[in-house]
C-alpha atoms as a PDB file:
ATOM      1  CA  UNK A   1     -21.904  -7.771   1.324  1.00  0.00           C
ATOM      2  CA  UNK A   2     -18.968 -10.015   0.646  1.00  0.00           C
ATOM      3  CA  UNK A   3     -17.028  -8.989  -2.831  1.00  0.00           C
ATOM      4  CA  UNK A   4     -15.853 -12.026  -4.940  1.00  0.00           C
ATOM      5  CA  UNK A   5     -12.810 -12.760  -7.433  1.00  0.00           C
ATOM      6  CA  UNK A   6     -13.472 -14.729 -10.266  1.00  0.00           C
ATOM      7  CA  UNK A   7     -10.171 -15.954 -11.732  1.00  0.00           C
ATOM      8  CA  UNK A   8      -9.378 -18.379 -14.570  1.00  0.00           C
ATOM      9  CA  UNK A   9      -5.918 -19.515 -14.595  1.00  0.00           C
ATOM     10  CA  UNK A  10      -4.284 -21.928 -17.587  1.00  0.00           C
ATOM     11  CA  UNK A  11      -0.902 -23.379 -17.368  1.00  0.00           C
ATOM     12  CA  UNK A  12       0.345 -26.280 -19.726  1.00  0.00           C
ATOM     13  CA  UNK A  13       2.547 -28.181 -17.187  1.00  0.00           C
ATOM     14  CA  UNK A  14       0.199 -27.981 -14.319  1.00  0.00           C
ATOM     15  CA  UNK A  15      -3.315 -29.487 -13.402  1.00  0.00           C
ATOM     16  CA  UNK A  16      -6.289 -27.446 -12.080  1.00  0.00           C
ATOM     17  CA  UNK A  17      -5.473 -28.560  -8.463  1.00  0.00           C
ATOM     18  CA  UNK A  18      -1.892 -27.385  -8.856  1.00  0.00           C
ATOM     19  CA  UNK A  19      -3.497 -24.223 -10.244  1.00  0.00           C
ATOM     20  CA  UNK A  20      -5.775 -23.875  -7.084  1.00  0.00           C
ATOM     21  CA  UNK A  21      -3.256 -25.315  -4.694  1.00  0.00           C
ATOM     22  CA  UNK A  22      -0.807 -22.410  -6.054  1.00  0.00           C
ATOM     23  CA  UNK A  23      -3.652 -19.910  -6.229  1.00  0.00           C
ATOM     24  CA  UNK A  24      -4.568 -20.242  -2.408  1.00  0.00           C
ATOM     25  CA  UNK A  25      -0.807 -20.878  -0.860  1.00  0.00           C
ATOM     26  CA  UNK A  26      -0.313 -16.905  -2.252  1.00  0.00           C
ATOM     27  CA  UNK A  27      -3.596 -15.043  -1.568  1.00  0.00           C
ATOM     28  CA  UNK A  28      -4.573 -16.796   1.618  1.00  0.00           C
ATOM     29  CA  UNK A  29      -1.802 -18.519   2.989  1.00  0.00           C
ATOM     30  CA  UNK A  30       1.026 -16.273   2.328  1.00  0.00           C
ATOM     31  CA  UNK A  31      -0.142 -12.268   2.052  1.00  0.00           C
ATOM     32  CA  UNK A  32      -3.652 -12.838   3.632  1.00  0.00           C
ATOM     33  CA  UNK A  33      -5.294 -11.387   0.325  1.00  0.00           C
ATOM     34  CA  UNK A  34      -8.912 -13.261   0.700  1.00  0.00           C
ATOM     35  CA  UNK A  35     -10.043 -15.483   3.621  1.00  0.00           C
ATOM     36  CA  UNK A  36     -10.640 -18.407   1.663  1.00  0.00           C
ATOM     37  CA  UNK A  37     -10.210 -19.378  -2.030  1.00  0.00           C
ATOM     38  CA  UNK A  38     -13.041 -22.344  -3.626  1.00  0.00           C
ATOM     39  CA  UNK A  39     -13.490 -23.698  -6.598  1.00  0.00           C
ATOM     40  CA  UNK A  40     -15.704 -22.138  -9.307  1.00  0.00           C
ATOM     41  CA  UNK A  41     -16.067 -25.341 -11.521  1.00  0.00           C
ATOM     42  CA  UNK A  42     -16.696 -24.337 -14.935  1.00  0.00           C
ATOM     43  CA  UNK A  43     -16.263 -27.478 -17.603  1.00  0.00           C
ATOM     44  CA  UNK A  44     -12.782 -27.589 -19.378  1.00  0.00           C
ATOM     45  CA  UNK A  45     -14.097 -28.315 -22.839  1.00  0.00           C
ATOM     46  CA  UNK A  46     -17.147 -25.847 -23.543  1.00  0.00           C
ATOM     47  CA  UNK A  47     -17.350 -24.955 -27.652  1.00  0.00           C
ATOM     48  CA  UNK A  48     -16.875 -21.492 -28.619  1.00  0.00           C
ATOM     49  CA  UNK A  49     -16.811 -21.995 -32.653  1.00  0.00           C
ATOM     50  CA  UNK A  50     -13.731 -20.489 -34.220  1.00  0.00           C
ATOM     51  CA  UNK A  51     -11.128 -18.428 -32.550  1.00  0.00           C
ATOM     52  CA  UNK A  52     -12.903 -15.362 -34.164  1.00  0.00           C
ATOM     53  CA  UNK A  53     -16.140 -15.932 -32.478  1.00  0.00           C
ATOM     54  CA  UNK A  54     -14.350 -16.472 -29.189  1.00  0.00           C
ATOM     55  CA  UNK A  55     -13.067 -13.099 -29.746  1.00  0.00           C
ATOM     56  CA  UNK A  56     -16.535 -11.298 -30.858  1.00  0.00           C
ATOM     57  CA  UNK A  57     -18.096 -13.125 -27.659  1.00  0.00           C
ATOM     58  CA  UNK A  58     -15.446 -11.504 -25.122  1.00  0.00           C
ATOM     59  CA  UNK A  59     -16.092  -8.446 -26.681  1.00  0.00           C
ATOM     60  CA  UNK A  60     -20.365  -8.633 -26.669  1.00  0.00           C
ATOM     61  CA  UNK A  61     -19.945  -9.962 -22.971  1.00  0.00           C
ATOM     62  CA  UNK A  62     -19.637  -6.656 -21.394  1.00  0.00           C
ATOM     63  CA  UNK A  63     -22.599  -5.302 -23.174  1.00  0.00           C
ATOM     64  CA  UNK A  64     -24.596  -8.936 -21.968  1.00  0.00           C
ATOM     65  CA  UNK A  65     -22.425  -7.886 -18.544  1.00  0.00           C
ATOM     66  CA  UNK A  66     -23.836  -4.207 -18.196  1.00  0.00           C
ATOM     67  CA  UNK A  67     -27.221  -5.337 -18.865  1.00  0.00           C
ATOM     68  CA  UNK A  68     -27.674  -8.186 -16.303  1.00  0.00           C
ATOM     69  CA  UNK A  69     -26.091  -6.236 -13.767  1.00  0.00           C
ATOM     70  CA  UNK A  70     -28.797  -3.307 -13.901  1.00  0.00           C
ATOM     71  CA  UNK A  71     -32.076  -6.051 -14.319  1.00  0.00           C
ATOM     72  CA  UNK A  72     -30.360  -7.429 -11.308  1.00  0.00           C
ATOM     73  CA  UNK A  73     -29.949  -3.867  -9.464  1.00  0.00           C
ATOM     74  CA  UNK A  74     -33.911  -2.605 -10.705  1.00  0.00           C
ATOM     75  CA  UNK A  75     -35.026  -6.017  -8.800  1.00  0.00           C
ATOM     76  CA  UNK A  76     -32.645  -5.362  -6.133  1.00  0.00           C
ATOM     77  CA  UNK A  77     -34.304  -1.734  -5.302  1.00  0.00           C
ATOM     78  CA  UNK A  78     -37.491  -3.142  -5.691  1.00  0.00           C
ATOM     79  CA  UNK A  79     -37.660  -5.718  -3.679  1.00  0.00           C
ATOM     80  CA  UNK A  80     -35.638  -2.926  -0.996  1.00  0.00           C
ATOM     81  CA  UNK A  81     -38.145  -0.562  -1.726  1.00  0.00           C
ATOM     82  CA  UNK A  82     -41.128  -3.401  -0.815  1.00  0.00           C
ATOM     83  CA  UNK A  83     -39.308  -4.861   2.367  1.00  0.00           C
ATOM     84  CA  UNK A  84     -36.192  -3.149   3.705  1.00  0.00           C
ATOM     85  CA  UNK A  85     -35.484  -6.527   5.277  1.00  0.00           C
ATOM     86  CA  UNK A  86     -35.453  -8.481   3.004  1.00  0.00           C
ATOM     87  CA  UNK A  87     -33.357 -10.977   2.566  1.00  0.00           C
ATOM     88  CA  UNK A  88     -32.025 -11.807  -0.653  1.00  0.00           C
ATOM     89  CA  UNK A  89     -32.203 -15.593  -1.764  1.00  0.00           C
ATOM     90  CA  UNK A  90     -31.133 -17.834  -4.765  1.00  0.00           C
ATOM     91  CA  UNK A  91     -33.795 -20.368  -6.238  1.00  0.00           C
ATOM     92  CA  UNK A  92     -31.605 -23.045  -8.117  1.00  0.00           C
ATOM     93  CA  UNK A  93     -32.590 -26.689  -8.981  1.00  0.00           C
ATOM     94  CA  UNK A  94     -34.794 -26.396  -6.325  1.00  0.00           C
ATOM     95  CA  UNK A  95     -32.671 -25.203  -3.934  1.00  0.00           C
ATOM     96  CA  UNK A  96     -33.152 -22.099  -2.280  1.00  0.00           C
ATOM     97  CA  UNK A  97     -30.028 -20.397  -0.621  1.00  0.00           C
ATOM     98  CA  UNK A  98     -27.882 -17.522   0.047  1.00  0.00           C
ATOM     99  CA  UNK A  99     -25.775 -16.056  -2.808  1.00  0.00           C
ATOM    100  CA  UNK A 100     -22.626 -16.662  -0.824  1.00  0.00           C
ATOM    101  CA  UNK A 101     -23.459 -20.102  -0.859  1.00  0.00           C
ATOM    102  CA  UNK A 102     -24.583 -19.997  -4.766  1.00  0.00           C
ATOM    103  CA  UNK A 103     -21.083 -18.867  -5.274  1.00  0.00           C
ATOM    104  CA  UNK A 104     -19.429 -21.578  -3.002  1.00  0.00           C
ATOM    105  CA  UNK A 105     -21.356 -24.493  -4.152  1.00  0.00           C
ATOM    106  CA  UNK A 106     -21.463 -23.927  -7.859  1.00  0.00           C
ATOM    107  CA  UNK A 107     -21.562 -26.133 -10.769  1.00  0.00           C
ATOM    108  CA  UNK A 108     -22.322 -26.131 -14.587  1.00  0.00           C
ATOM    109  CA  UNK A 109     -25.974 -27.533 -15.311  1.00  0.00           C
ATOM    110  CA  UNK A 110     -25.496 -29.487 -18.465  1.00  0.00           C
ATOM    111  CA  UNK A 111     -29.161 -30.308 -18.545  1.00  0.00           C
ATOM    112  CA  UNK A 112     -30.003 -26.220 -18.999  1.00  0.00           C
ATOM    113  CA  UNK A 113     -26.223 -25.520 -20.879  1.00  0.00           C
ATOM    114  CA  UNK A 114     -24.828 -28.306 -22.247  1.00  0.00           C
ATOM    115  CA  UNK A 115     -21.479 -28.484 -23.433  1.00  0.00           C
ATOM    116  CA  UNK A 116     -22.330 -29.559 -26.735  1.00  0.00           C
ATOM    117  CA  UNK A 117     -24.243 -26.326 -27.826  1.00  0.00           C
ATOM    118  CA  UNK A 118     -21.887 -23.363 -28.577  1.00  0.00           C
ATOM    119  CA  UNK A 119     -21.074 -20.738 -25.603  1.00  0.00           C
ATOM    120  CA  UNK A 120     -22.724 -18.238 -27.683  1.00  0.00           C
ATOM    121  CA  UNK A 121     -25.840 -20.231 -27.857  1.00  0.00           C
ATOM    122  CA  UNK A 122     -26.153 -20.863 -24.276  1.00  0.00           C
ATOM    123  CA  UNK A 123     -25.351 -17.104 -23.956  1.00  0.00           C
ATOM    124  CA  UNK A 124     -28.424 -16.217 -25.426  1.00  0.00           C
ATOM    125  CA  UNK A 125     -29.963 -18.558 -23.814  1.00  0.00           C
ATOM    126  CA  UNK A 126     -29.129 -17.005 -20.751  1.00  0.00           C
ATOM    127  CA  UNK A 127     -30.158 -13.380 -21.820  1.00  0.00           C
ATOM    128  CA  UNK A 128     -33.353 -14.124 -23.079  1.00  0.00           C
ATOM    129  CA  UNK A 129     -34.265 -15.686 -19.339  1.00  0.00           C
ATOM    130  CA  UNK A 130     -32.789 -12.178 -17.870  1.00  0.00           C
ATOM    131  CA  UNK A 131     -35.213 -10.397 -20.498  1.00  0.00           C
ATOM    132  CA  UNK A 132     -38.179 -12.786 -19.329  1.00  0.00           C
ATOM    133  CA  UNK A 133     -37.394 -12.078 -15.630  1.00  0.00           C
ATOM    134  CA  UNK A 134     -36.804  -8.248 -16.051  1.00  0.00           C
ATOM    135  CA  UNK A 135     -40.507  -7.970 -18.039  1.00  0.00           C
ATOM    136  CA  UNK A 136     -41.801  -9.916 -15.257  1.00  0.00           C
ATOM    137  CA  UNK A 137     -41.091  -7.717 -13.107  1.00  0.00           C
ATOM    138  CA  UNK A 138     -41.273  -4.379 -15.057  1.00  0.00           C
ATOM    139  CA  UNK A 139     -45.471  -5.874 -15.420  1.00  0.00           C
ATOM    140  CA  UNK A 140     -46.046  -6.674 -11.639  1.00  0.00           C
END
């Protein structure tokens, strides 16, 4: 299974290509760090609130982090535990693919997130379809 580096980067005098441009030149190009760097578009102007909230969110995500990781590795060992063979598969606006290409091809859904509701909302949004899922399959 192929391990993947989500970075943010923020720089004032350059643009988001000149961030990726930069980004790619050192850990492919150069020093041979990764294969291949894409981009992970995540909109610019998302609302967090006030600078405080931003703050309390960063802190609650590793909780929300810790808990969608082990729903995802209970459904992981039992679908393993079902089919050894399985093959593992993303269902996404009707779409069904590989995570690798999840990763690749991803963009924000405004219609399920918008921007205009805060990043908190749309985190809980988020966790209460992980909750859903994991009782789903806790029942069957």
């Amino acid at each position: 299974m192929a391990a993947y580096w989500i970075v943010a980067g923020s720089a004032a005098d350059e643009t988001r290509d000149a961030i990726y441009g930069n980004l790619r030149n050192r850990l492919v190009d150069r020093n041979n760090l990764a294969l291949e760097v894409v981009k992970f578009e995540v909109p610019e102007n998302l609302k967090f609130g006030t600078f405080d909230d931003l703050i309390r969110m960063a802190d609650e995500l590793q909780k929300h982090d810790a808990f969608v990781e082990s729903v995802s590795r209970r459904i992981e060992r039992q679908l393993v535990d079902l089919d050894p063979n399985t093959d593992f598969k993303i269902i996404w606006q009707r779409n069904t693919m590989s995570y690798e290409q999840y990763v690749r091809k991803f963009y924000w859904d405004d219609a399920k997130y918008p921007r205009t509701r805060t990043l908190k909302d749309n985190v809980d949004i988020l966790l209460s379809a992980v909750s859903k899922l994991d009782e789903e399959v806790r029942v069957k």
